[in-house]
C-alpha atoms as a PDB file:
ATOM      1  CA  UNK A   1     -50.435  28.121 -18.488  1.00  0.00           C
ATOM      2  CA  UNK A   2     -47.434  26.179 -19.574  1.00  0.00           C
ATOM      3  CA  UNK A   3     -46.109  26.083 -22.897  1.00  0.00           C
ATOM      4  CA  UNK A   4     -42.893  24.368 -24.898  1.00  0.00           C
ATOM      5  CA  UNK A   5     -41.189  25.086 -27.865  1.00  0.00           C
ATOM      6  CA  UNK A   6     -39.264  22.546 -29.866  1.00  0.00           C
ATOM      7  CA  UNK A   7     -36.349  23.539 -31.668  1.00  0.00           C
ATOM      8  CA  UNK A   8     -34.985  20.830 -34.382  1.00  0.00           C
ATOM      9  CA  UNK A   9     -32.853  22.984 -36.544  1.00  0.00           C
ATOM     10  CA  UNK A  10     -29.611  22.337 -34.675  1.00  0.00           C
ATOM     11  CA  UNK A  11     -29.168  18.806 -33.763  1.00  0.00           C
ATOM     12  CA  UNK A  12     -30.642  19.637 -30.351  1.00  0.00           C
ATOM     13  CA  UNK A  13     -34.202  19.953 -28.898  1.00  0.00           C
ATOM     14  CA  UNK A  14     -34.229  23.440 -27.111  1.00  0.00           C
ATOM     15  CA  UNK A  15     -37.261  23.037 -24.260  1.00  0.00           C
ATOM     16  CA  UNK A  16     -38.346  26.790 -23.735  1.00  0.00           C
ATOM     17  CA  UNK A  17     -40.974  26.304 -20.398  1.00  0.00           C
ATOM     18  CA  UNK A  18     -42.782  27.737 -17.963  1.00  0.00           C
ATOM     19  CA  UNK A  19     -45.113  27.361 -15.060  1.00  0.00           C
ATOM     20  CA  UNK A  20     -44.185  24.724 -12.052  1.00  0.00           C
ATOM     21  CA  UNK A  21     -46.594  22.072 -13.624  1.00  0.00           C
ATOM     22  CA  UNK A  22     -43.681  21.838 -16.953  1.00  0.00           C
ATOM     23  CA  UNK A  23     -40.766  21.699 -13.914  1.00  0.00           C
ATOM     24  CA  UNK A  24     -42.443  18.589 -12.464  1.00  0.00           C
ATOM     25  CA  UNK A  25     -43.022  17.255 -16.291  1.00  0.00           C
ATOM     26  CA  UNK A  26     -39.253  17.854 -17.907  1.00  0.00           C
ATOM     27  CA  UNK A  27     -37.444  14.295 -18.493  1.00  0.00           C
ATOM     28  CA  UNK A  28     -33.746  14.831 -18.342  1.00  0.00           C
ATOM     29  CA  UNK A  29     -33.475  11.442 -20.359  1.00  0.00           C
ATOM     30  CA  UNK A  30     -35.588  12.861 -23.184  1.00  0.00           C
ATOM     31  CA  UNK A  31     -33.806  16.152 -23.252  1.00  0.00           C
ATOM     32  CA  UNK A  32     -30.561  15.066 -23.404  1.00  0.00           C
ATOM     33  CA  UNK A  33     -28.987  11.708 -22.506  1.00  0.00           C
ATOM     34  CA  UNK A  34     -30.644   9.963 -25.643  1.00  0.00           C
ATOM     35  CA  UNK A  35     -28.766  12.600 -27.998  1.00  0.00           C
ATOM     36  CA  UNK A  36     -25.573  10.560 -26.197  1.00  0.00           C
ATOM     37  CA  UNK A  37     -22.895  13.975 -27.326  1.00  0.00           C
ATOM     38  CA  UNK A  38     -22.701  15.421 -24.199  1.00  0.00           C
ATOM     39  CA  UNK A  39     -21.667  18.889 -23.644  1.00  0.00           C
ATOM     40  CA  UNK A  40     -19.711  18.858 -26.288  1.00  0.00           C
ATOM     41  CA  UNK A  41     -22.621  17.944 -28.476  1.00  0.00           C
ATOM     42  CA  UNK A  42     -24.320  20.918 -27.633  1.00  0.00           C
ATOM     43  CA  UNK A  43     -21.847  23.413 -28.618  1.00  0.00           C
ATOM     44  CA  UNK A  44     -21.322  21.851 -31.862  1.00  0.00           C
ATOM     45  CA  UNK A  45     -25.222  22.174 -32.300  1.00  0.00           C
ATOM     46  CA  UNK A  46     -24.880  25.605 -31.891  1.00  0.00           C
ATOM     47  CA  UNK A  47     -26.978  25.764 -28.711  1.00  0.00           C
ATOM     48  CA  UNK A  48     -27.158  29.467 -27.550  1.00  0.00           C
ATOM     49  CA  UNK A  49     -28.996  28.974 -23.952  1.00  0.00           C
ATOM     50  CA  UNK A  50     -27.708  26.921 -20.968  1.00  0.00           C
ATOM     51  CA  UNK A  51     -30.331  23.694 -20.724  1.00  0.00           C
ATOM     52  CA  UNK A  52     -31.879  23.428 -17.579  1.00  0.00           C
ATOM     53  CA  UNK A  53     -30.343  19.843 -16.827  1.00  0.00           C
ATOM     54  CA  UNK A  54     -27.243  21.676 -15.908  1.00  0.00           C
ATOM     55  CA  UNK A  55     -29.066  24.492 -13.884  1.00  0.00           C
ATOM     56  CA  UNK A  56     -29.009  23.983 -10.128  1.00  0.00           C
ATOM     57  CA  UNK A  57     -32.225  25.234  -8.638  1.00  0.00           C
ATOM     58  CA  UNK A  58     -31.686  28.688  -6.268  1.00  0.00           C
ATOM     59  CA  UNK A  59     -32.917  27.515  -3.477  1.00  0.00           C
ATOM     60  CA  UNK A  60     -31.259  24.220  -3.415  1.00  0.00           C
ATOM     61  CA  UNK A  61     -28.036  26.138  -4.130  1.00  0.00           C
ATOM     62  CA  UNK A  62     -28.374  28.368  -1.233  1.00  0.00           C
ATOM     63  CA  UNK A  63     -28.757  25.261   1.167  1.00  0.00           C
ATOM     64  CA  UNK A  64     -25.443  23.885  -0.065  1.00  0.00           C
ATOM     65  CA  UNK A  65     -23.758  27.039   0.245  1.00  0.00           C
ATOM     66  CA  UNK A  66     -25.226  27.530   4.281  1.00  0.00           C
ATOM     67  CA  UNK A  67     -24.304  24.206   4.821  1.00  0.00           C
ATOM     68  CA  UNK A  68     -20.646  23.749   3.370  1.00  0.00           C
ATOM     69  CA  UNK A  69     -20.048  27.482   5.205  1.00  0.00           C
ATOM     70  CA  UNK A  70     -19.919  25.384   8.326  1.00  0.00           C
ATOM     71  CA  UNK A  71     -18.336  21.998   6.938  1.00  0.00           C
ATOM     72  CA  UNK A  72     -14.447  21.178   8.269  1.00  0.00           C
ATOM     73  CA  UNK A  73     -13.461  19.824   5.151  1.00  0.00           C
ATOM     74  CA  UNK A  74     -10.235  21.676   3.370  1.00  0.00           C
ATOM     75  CA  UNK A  75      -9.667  20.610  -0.358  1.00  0.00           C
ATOM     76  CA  UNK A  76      -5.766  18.906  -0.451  1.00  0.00           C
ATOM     77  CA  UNK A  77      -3.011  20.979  -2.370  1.00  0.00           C
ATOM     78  CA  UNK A  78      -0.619  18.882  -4.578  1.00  0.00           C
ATOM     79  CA  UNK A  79       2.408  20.587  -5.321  1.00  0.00           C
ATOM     80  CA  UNK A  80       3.490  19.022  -8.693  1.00  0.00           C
ATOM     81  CA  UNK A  81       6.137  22.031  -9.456  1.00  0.00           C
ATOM     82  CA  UNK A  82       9.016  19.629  -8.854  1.00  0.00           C
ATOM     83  CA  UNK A  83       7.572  16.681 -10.496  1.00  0.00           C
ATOM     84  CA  UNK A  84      10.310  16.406 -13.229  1.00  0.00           C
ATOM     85  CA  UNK A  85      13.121  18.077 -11.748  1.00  0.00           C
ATOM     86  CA  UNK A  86      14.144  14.560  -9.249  1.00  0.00           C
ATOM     87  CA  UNK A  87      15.388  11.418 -11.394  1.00  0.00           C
ATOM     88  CA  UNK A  88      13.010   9.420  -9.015  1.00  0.00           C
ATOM     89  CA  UNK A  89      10.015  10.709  -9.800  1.00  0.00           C
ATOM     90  CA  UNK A  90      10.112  10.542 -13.153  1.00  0.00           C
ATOM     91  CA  UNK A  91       9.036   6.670 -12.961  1.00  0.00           C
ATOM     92  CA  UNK A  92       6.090   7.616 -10.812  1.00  0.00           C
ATOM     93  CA  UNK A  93       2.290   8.234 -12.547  1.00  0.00           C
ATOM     94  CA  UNK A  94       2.309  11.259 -13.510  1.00  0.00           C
ATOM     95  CA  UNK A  95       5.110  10.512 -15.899  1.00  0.00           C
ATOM     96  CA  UNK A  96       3.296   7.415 -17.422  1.00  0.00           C
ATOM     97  CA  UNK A  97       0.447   9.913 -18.352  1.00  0.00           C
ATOM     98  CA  UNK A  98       3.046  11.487 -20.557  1.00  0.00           C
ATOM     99  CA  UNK A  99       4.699   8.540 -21.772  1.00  0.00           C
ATOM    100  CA  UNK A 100       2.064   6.440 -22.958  1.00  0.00           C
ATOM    101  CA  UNK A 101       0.151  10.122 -24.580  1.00  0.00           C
ATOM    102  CA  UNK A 102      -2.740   9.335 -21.686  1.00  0.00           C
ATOM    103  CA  UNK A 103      -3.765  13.026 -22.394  1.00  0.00           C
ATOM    104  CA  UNK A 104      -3.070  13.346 -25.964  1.00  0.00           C
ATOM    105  CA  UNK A 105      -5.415  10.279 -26.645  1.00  0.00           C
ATOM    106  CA  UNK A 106      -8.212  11.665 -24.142  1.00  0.00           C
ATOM    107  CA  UNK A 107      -8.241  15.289 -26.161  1.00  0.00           C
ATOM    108  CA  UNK A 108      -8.237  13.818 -29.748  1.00  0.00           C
ATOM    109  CA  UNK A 109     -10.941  11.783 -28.643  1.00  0.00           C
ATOM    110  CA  UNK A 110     -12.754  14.522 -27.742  1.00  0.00           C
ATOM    111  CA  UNK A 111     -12.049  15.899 -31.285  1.00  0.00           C
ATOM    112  CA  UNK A 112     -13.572  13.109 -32.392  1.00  0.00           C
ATOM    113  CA  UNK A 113     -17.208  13.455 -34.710  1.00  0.00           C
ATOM    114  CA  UNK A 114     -19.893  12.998 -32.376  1.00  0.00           C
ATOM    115  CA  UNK A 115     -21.271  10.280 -34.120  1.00  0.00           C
ATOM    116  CA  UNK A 116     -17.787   8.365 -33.038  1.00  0.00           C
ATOM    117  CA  UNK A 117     -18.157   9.322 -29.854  1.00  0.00           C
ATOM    118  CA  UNK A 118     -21.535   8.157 -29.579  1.00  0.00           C
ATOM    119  CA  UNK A 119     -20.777   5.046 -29.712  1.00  0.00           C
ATOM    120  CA  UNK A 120     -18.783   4.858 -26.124  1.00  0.00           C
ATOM    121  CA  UNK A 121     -21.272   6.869 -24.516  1.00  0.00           C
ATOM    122  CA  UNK A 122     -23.059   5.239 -21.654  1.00  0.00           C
ATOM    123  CA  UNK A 123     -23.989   5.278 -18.135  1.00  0.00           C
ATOM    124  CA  UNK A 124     -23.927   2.066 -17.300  1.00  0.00           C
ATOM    125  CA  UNK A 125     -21.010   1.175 -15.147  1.00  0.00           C
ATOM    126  CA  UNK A 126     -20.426  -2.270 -15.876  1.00  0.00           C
ATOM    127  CA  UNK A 127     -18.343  -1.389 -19.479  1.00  0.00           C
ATOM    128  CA  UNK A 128     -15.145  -0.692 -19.436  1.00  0.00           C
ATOM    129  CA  UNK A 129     -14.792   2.359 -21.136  1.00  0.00           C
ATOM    130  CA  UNK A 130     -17.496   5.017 -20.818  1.00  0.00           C
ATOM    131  CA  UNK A 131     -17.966   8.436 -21.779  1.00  0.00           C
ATOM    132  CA  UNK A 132     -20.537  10.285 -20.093  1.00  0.00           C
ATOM    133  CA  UNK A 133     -21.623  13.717 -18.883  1.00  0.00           C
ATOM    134  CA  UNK A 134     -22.186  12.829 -15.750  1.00  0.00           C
ATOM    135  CA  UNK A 135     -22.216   9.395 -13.296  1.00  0.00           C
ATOM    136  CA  UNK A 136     -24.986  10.902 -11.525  1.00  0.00           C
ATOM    137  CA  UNK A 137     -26.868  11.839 -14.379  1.00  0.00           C
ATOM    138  CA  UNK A 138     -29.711  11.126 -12.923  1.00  0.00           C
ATOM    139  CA  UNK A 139     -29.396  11.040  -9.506  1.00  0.00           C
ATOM    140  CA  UNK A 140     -27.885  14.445  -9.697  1.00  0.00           C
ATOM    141  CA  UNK A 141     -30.250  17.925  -8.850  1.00  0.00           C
ATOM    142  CA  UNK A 142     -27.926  19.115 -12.127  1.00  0.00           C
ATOM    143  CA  UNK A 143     -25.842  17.872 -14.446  1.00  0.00           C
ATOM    144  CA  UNK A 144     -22.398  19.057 -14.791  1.00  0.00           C
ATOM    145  CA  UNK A 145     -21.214  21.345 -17.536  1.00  0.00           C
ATOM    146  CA  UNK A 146     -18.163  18.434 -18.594  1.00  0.00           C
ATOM    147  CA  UNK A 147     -17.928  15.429 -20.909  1.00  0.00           C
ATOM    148  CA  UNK A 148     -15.734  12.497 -19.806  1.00  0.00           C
ATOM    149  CA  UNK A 149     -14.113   9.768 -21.023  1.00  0.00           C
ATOM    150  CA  UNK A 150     -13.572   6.844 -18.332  1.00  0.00           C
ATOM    151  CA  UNK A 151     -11.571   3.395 -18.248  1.00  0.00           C
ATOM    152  CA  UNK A 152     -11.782   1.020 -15.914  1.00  0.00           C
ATOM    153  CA  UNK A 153      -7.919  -0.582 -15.815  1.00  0.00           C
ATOM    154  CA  UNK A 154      -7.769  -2.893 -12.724  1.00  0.00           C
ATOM    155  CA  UNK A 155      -8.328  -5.542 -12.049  1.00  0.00           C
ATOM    156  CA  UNK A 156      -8.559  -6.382 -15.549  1.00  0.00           C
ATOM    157  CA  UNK A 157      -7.666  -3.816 -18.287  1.00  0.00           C
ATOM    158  CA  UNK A 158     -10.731  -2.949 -21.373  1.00  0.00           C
ATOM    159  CA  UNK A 159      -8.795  -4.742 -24.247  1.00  0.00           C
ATOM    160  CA  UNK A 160      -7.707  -2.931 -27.430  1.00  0.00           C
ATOM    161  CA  UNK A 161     -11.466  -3.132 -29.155  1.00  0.00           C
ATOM    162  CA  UNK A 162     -13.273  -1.754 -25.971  1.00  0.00           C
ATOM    163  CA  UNK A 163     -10.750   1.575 -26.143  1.00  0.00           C
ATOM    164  CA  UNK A 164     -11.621   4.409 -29.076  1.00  0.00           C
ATOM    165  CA  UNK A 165      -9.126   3.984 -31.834  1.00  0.00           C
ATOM    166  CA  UNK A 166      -7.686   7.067 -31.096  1.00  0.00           C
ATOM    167  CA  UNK A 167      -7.014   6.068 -27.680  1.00  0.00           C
ATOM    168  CA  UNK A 168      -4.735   2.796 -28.210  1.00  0.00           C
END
């Protein structure tokens, strides 16, 4: 027999199931993407249990893990140690990040109320300016346990309105 529980009291609708029948039923859109305040959203609810959105099923895990054991890739290793210490790198990227506060605007957005934040979440990719859980939401076996904010800045830059306050 399956059975749910709603929970309202925090902001966020806990789904307690059971039984395969409530696996095939649970709507990931229902559960979570309609609340639109991510992760972040549901530690500021209070939530106390993992949702199952971001729980990879076992099985599906162990596949992955028997099949990467014999993939060739290697993940690449960037040294950034030195990145300040030569006068010519200073003009590259990394150091625009710090000069125009690329990080510093990214964290106080996160900082933000979630009802601010709301308003630039979205999955669909043809904004500008996005923040999202995940791209693959719902292609995705699980969601991932992150919140992120994402501008699109070539060809042609989100103007001033399209970025969070916080963020210009």
């Amino acid at each position: 027999m399956a059975f749910s529980l709603f929970t309202h009291t925090t902001g966020f609708t806990q789904l307690i199931t059971s039984s395969a029948k409530s696996k095939m039923e649970y709507d990931r859109k229902a559960e979570f993407d309609e609340l639109k305040t991510g992760v972040k959203g549901l530690l500021e609810s209070g939530v106390t249990r993992i949702p199952r959105i971001f729980i990879q099923d076992q099985k599906k895990l162990n596949e992955y893990s028997s099949a990467s054991e014999v993939s060739k890739f290697s993940i690449p290793i960037i040294d950034l140690e030195d990145v300040n210490k030569c006068a010519n790198r200073r003009d590259q990227p990394w150091s625009s990040i710090k000069r125009f506060g690329l990080i510093d605007g990214v964290r106080r957005f996160h900082e933000l109320d979630s009802e601010v934040r709301k308003k630039f979440y979205t999955l669909d990719e043809s904004r500008k300016v996005s923040y999202n859980t995940s791209f693959d939401f719902y292609q995705a076996p699980a969601a991932n346990w992150r919140d992120s904010l994402s501008s699109d800045i070539a060809p042609s830059p989100p103007s001033a309105e399209e970025l969070p306050q916080v963020c210009r």
